[in-house]
PDB file of N, CA and C in Angstrom:
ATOM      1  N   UNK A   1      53.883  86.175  55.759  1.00  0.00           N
ATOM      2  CA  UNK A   1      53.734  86.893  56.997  1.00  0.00           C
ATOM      3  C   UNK A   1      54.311  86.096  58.168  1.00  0.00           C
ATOM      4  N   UNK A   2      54.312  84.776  57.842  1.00  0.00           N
ATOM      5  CA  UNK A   2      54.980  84.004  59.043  1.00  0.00           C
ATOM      6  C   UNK A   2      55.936  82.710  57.939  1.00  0.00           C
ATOM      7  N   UNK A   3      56.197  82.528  59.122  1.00  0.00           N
ATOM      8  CA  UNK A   3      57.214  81.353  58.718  1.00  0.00           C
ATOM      9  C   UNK A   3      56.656  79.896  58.335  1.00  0.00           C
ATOM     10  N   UNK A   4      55.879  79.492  57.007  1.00  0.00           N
ATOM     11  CA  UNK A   4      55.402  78.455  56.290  1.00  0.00           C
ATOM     12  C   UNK A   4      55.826  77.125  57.180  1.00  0.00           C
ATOM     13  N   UNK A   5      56.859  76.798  57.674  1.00  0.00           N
ATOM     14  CA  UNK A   5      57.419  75.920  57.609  1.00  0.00           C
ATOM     15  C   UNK A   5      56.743  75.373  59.306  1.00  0.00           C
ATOM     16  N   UNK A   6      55.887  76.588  60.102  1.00  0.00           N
ATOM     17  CA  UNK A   6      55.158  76.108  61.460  1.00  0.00           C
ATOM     18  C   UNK A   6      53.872  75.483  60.864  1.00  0.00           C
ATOM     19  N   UNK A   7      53.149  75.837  59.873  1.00  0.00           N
ATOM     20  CA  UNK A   7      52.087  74.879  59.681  1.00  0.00           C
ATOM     21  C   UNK A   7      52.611  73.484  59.091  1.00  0.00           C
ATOM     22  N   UNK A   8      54.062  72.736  58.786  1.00  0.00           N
ATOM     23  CA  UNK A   8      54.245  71.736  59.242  1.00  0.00           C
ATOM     24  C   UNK A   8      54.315  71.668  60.347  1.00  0.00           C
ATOM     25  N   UNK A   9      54.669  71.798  60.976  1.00  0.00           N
ATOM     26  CA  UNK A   9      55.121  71.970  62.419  1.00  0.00           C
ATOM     27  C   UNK A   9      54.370  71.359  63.157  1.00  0.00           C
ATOM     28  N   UNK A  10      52.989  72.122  62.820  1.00  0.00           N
ATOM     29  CA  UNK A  10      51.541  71.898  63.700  1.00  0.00           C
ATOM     30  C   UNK A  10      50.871  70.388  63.035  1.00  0.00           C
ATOM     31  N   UNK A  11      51.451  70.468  62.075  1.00  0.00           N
ATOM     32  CA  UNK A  11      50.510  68.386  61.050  1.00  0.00           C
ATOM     33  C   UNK A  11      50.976  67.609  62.021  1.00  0.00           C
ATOM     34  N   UNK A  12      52.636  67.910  62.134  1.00  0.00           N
ATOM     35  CA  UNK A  12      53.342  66.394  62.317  1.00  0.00           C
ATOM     36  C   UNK A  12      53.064  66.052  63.482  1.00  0.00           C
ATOM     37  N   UNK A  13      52.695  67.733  64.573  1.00  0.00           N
ATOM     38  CA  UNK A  13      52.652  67.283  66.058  1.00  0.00           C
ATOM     39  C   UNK A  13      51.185  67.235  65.760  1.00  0.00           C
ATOM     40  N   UNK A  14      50.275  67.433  65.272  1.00  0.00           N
ATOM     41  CA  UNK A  14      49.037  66.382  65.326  1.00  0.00           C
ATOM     42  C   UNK A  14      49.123  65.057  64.691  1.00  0.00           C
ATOM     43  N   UNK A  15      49.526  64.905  63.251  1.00  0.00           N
ATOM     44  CA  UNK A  15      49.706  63.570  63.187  1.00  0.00           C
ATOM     45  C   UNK A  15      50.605  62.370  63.800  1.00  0.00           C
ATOM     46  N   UNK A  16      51.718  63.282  64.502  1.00  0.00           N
ATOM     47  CA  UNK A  16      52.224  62.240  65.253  1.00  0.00           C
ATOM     48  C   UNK A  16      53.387  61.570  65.138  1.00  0.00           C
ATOM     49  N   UNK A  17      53.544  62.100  63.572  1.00  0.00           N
ATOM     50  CA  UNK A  17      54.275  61.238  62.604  1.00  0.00           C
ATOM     51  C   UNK A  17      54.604  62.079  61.264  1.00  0.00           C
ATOM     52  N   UNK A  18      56.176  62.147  60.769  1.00  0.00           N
ATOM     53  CA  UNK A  18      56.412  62.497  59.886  1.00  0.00           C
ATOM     54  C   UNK A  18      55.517  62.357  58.625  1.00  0.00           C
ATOM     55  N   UNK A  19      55.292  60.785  58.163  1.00  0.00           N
ATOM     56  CA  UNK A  19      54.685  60.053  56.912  1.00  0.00           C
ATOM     57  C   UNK A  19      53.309  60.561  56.945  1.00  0.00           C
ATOM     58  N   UNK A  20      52.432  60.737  58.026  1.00  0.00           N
ATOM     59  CA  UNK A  20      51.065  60.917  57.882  1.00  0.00           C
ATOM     60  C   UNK A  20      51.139  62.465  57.501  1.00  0.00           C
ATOM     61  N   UNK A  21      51.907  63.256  58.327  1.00  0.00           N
ATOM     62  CA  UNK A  21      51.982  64.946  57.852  1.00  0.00           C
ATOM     63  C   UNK A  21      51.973  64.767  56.236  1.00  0.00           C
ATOM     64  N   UNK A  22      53.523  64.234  56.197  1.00  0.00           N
ATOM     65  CA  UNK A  22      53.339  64.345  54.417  1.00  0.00           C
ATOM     66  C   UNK A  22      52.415  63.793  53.491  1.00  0.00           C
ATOM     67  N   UNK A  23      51.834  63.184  53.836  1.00  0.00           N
ATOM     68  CA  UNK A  23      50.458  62.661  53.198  1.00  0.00           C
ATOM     69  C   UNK A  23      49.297  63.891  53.220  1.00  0.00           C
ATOM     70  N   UNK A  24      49.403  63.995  54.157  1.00  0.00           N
ATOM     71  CA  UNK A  24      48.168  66.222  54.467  1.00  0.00           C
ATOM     72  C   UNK A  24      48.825  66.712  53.524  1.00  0.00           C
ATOM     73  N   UNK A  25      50.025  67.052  53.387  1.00  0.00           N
ATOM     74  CA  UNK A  25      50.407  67.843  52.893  1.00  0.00           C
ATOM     75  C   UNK A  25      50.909  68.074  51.420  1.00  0.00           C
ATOM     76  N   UNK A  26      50.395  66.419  50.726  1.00  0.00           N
ATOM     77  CA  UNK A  26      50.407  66.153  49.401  1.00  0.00           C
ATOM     78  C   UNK A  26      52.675  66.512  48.980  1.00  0.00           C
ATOM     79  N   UNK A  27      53.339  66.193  50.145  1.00  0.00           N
ATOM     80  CA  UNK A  27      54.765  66.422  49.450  1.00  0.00           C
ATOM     81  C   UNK A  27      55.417  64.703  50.207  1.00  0.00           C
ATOM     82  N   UNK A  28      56.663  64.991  50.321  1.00  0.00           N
ATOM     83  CA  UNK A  28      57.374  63.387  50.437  1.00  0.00           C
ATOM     84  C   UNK A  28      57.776  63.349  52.285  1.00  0.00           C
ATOM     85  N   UNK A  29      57.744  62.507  52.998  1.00  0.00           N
ATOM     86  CA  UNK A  29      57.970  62.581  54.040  1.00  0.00           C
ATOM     87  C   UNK A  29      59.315  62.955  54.647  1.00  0.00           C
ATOM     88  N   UNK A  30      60.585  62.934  53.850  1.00  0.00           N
ATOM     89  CA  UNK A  30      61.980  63.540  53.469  1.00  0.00           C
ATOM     90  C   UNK A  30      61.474  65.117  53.315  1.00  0.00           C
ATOM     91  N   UNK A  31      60.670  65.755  52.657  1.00  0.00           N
ATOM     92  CA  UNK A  31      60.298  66.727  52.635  1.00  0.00           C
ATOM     93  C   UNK A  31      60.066  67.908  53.749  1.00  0.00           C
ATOM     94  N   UNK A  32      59.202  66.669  54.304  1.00  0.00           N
ATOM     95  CA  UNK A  32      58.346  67.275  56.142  1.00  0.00           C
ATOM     96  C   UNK A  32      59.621  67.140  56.866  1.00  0.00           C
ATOM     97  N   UNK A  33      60.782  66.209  57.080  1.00  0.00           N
ATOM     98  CA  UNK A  33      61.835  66.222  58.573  1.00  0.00           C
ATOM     99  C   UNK A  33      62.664  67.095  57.929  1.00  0.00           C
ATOM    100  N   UNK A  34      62.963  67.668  56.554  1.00  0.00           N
ATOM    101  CA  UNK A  34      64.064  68.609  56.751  1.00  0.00           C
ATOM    102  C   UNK A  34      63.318  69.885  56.696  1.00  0.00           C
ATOM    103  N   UNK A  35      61.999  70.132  56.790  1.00  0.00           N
ATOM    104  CA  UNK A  35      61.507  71.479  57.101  1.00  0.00           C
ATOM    105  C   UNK A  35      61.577  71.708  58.734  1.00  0.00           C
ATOM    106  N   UNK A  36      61.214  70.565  59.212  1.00  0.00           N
ATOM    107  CA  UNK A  36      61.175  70.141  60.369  1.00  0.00           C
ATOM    108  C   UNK A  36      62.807  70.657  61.287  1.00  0.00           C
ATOM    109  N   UNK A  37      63.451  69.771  60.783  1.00  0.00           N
ATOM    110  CA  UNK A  37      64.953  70.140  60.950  1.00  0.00           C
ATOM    111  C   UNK A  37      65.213  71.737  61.027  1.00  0.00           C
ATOM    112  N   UNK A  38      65.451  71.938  59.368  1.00  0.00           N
ATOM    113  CA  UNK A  38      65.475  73.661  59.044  1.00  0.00           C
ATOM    114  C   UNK A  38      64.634  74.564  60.383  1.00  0.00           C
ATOM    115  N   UNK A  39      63.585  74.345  60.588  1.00  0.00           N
ATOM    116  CA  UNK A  39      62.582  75.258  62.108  1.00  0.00           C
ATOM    117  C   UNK A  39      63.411  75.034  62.986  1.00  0.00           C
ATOM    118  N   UNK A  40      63.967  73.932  63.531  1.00  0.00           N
ATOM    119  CA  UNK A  40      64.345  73.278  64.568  1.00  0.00           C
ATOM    120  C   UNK A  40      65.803  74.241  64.957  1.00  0.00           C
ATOM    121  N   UNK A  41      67.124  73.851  63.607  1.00  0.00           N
ATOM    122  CA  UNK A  41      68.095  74.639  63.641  1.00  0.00           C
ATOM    123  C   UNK A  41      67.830  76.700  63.655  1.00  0.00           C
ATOM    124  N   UNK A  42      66.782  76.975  62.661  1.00  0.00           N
ATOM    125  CA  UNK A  42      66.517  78.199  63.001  1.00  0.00           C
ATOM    126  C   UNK A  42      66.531  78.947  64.263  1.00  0.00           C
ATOM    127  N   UNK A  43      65.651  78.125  65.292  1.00  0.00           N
ATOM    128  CA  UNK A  43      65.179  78.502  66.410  1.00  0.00           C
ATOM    129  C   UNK A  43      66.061  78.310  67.691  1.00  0.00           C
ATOM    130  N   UNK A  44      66.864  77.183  66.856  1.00  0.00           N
ATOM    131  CA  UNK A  44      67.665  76.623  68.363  1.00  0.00           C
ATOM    132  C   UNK A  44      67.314  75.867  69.361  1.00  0.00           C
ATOM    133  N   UNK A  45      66.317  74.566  69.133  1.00  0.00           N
ATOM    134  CA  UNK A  45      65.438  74.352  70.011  1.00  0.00           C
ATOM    135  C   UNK A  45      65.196  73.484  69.224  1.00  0.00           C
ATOM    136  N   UNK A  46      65.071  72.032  70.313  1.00  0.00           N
ATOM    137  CA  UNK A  46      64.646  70.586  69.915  1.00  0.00           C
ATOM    138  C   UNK A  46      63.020  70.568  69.977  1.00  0.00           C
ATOM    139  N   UNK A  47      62.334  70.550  68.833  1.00  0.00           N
ATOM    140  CA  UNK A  47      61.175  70.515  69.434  1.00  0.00           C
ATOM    141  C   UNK A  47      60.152  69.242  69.489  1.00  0.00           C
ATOM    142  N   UNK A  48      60.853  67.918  68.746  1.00  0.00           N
ATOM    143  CA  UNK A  48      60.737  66.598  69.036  1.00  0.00           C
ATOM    144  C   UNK A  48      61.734  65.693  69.455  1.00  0.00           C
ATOM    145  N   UNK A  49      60.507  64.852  70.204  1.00  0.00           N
ATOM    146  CA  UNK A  49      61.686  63.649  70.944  1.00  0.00           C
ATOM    147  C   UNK A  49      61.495  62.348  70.105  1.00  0.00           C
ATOM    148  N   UNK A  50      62.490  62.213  69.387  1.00  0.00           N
ATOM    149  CA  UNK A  50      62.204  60.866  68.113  1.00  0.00           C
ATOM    150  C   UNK A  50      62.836  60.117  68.675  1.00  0.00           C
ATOM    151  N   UNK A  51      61.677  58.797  68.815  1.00  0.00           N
ATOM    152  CA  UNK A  51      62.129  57.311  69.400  1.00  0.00           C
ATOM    153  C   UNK A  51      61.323  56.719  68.200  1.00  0.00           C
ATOM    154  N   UNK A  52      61.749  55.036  68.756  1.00  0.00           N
ATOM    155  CA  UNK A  52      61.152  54.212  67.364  1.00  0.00           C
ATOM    156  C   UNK A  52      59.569  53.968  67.709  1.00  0.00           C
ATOM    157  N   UNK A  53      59.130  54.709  68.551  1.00  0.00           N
ATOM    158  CA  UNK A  53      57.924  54.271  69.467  1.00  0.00           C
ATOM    159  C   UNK A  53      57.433  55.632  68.223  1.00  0.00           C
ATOM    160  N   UNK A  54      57.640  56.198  67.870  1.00  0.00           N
ATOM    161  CA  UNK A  54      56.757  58.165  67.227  1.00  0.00           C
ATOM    162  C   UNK A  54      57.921  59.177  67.189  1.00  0.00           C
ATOM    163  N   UNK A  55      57.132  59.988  67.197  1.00  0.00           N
ATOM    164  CA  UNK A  55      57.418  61.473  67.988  1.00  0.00           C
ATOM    165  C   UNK A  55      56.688  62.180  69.122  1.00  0.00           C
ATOM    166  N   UNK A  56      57.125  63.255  69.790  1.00  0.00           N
ATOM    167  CA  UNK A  56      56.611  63.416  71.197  1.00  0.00           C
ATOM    168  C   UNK A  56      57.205  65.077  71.405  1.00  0.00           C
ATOM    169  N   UNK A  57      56.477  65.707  71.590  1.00  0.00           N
ATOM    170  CA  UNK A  57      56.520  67.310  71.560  1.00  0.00           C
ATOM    171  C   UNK A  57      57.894  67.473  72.789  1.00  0.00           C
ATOM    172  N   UNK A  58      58.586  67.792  72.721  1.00  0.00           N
ATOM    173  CA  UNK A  58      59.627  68.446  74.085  1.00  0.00           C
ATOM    174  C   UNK A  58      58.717  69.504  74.650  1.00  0.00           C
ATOM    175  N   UNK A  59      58.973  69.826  75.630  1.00  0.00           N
ATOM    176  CA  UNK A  59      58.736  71.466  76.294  1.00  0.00           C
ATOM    177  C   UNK A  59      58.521  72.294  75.161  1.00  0.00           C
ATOM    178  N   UNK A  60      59.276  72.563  74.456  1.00  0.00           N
ATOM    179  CA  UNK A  60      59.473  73.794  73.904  1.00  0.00           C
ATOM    180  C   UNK A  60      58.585  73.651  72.660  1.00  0.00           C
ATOM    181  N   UNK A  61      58.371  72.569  72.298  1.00  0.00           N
ATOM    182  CA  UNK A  61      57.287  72.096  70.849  1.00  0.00           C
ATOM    183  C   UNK A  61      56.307  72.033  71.702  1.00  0.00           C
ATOM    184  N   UNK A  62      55.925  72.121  72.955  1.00  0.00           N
ATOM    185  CA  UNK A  62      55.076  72.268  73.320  1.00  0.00           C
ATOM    186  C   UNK A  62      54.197  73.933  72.787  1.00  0.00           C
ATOM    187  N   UNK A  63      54.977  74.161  73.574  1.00  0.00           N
ATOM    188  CA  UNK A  63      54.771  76.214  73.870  1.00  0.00           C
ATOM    189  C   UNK A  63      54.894  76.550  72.248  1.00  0.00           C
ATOM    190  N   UNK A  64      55.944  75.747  71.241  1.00  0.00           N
ATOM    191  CA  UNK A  64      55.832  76.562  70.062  1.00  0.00           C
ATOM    192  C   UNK A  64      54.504  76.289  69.415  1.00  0.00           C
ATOM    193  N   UNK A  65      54.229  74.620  69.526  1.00  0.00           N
ATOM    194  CA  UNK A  65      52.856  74.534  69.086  1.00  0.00           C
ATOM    195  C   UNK A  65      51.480  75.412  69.430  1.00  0.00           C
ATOM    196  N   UNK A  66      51.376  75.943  70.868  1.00  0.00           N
ATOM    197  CA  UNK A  66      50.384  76.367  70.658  1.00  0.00           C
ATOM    198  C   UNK A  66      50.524  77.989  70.546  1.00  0.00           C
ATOM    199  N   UNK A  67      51.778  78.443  70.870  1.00  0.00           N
ATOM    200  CA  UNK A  67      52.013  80.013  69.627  1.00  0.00           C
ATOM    201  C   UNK A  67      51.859  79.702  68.030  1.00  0.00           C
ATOM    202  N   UNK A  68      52.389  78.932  67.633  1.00  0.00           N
ATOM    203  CA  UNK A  68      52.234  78.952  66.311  1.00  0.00           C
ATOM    204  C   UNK A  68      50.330  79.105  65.965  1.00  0.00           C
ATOM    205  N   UNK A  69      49.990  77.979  66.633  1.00  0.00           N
ATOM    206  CA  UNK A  69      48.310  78.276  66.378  1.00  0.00           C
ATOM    207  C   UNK A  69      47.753  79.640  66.421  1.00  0.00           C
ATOM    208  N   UNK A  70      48.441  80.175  67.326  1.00  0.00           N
ATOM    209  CA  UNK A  70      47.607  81.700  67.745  1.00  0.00           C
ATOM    210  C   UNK A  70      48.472  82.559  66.675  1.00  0.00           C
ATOM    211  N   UNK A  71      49.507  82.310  66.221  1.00  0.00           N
ATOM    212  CA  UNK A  71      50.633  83.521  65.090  1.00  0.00           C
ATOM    213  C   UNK A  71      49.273  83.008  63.588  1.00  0.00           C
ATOM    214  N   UNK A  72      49.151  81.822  62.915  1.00  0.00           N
ATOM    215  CA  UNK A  72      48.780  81.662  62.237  1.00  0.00           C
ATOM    216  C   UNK A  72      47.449  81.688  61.932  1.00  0.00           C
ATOM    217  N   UNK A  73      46.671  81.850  63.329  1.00  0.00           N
ATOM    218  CA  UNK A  73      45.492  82.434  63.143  1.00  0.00           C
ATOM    219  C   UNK A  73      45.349  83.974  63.195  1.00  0.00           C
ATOM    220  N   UNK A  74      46.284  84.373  63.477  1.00  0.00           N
ATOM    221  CA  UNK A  74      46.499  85.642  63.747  1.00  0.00           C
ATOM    222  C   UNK A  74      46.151  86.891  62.121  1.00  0.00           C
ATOM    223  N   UNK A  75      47.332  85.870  61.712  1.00  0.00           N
ATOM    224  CA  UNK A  75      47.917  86.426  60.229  1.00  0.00           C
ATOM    225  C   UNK A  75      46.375  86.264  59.659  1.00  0.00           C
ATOM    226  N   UNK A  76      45.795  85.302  59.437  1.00  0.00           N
ATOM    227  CA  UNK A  76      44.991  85.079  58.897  1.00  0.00           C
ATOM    228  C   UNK A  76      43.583  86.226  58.733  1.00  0.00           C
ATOM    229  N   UNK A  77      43.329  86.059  60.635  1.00  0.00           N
ATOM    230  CA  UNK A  77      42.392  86.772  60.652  1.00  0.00           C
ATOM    231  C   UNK A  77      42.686  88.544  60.660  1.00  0.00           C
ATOM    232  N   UNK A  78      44.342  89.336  60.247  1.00  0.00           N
ATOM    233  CA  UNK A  78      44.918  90.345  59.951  1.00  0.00           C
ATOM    234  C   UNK A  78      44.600  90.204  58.247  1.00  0.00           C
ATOM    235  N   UNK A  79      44.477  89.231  57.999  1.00  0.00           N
ATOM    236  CA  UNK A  79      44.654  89.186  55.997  1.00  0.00           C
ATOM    237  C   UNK A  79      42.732  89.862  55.641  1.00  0.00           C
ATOM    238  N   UNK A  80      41.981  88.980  56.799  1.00  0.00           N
ATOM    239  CA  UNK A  80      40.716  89.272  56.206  1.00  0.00           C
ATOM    240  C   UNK A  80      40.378  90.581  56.609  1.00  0.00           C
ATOM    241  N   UNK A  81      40.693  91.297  57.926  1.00  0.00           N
ATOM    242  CA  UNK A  81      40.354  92.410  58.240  1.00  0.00           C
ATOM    243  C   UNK A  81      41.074  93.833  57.519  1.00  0.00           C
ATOM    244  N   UNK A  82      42.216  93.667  56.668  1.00  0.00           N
ATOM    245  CA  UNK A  82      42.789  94.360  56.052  1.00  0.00           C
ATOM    246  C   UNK A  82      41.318  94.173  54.241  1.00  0.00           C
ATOM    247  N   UNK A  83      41.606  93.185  54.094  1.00  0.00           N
ATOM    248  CA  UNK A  83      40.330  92.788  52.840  1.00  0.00           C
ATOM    249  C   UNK A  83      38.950  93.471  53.048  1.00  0.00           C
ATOM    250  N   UNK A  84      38.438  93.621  54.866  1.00  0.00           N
ATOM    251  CA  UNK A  84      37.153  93.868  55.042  1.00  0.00           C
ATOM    252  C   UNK A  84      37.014  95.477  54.996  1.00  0.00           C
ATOM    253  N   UNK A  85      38.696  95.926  55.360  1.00  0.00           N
ATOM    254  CA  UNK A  85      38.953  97.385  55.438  1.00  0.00           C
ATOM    255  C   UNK A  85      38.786  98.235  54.217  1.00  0.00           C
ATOM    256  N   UNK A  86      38.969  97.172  53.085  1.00  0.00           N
ATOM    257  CA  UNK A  86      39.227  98.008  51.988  1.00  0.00           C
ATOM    258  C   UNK A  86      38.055  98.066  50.761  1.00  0.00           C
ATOM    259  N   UNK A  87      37.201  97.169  51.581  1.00  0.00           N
ATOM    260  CA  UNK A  87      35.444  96.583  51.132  1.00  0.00           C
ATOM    261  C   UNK A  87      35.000  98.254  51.788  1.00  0.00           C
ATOM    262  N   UNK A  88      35.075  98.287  52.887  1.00  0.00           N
ATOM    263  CA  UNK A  88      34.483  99.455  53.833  1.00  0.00           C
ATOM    264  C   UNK A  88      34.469 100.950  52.623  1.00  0.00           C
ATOM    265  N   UNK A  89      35.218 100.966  51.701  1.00  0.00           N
ATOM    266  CA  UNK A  89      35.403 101.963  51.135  1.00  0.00           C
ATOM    267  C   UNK A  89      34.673 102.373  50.176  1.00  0.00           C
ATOM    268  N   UNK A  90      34.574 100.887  49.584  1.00  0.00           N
ATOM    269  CA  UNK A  90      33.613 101.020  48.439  1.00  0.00           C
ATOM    270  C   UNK A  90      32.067 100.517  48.720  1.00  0.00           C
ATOM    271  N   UNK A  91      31.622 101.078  47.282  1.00  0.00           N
ATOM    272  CA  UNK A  91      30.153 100.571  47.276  1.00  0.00           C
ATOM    273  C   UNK A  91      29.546  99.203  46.725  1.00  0.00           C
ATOM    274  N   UNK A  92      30.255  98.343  46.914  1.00  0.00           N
ATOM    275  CA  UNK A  92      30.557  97.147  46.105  1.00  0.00           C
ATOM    276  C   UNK A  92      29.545  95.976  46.753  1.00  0.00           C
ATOM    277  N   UNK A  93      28.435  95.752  45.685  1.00  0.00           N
ATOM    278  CA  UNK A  93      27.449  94.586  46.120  1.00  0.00           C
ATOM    279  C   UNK A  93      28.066  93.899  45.613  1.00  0.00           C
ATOM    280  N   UNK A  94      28.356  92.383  45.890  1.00  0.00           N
ATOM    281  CA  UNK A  94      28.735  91.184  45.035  1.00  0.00           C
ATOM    282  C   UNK A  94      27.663  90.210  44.906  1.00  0.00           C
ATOM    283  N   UNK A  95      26.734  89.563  44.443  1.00  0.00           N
ATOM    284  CA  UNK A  95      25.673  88.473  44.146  1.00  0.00           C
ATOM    285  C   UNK A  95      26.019  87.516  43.380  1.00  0.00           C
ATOM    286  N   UNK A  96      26.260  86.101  43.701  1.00  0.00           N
ATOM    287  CA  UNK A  96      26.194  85.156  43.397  1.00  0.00           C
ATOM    288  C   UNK A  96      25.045  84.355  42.677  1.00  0.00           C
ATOM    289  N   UNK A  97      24.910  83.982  41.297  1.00  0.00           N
ATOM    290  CA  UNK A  97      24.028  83.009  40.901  1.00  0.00           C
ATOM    291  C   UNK A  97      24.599  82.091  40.362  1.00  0.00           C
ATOM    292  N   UNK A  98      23.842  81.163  40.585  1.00  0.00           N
ATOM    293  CA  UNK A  98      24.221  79.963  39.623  1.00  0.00           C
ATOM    294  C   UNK A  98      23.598  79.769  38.302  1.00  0.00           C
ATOM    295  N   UNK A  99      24.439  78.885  36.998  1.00  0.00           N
ATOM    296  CA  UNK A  99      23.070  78.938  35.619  1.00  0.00           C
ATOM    297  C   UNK A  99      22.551  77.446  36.292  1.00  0.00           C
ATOM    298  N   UNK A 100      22.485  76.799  37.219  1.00  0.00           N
ATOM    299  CA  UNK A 100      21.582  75.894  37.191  1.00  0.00           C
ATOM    300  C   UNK A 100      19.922  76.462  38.018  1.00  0.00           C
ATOM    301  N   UNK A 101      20.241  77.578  38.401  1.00  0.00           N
ATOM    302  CA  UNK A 101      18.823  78.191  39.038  1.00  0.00           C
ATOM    303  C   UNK A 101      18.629  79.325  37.958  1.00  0.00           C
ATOM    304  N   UNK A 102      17.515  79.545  38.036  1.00  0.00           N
ATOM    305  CA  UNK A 102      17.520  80.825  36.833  1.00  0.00           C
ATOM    306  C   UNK A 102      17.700  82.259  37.984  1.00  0.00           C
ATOM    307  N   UNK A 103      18.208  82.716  37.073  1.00  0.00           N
ATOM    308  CA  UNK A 103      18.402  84.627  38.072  1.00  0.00           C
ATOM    309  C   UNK A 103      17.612  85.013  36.865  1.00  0.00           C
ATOM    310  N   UNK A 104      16.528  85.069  36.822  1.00  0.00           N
ATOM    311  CA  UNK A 104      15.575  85.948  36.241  1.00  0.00           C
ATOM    312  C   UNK A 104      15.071  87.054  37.360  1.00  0.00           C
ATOM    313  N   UNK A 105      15.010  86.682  38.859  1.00  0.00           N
ATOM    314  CA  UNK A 105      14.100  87.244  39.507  1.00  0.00           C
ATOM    315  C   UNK A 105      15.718  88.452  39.961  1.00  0.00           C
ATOM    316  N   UNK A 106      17.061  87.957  39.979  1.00  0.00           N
ATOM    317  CA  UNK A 106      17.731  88.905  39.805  1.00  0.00           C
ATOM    318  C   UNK A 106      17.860  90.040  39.185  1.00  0.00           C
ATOM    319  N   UNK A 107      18.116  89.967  38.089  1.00  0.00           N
ATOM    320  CA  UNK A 107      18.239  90.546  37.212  1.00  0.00           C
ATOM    321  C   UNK A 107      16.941  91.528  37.187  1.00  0.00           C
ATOM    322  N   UNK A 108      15.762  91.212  37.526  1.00  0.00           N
ATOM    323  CA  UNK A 108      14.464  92.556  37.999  1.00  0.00           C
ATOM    324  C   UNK A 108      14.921  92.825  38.877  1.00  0.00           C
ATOM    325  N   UNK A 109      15.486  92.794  39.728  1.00  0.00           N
ATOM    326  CA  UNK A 109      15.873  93.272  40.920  1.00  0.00           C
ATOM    327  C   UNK A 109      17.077  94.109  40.499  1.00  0.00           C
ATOM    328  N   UNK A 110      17.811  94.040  39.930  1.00  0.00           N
ATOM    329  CA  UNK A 110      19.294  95.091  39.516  1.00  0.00           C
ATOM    330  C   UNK A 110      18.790  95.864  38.870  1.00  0.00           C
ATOM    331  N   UNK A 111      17.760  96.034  38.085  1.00  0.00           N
ATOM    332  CA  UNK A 111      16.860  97.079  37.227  1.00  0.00           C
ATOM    333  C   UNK A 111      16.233  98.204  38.397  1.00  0.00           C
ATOM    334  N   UNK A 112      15.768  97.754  39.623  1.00  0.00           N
ATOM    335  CA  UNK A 112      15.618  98.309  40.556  1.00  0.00           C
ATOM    336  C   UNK A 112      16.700  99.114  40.914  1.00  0.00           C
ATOM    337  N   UNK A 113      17.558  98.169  41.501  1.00  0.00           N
ATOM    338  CA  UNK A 113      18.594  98.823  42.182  1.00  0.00           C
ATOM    339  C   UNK A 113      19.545  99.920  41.334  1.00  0.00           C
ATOM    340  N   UNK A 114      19.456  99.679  40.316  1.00  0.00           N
ATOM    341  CA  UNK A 114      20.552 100.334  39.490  1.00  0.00           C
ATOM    342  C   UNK A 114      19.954 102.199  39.204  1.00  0.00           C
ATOM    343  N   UNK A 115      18.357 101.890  39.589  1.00  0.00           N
ATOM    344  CA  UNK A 115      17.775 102.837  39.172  1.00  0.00           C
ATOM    345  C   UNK A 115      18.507 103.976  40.392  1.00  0.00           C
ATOM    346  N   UNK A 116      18.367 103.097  41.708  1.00  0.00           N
ATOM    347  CA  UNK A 116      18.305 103.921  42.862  1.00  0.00           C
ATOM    348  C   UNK A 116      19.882 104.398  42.803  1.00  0.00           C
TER     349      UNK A 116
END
């Protein structure tokens, strides 16, 4: 629904740092600057200032960082309300037990319910 490559986007400008993103992100830090790159050329727009001191958001990694937050929460909270839409339809109890507790007192209870 969106473009994968802004939730790097959002690590590195919190972590600060290429190497620590790729460490979140369980891939290689070569990994994170050419996704990085790839967004960068997509968009047309520098959105870090790389010195030997870090990295440092420009203007525009500014503003993309905190759209991206609001696009990717966006999607998200569109994924669950489409899921909650389609719950709405049906008659669907879901109950959770565990076998380390006994659901004995469940299971009288679905004898109930099943009746109704």
């Amino acid at each position: 629904m969106y473009n994968p490559q802004l939730e790097t986007f959002i690590r590195v400008a919190d972590a600060g740092s290429f190497n620590k993103a790729a460490e979140e992100s369980f891939i290689t830090p070569t990994a994170v600057i050419k996704q990085i790159n790839l967004l960068e050329d997509s968009l047309g727009v520098k959105l870090f200032d790389r010195t030997h001191r870090g990295l440092h958001l420009t203007k525009a990694g500014h503003s993309l960082y905190q759209d991206s937050k609001y696009i990717i929460q966006y999607c998200r909270d569109s994924i669950t309300r489409a899921k909650n839409a389609m719950q709405e339809d049906s008659n669907i109890i879901r109950i959770g037990s565990s076998p380390i507790t006994p659901a004995q007192l469940l299971m009288e209870l679905w004898s109930r319910v099943q009746a109704l």
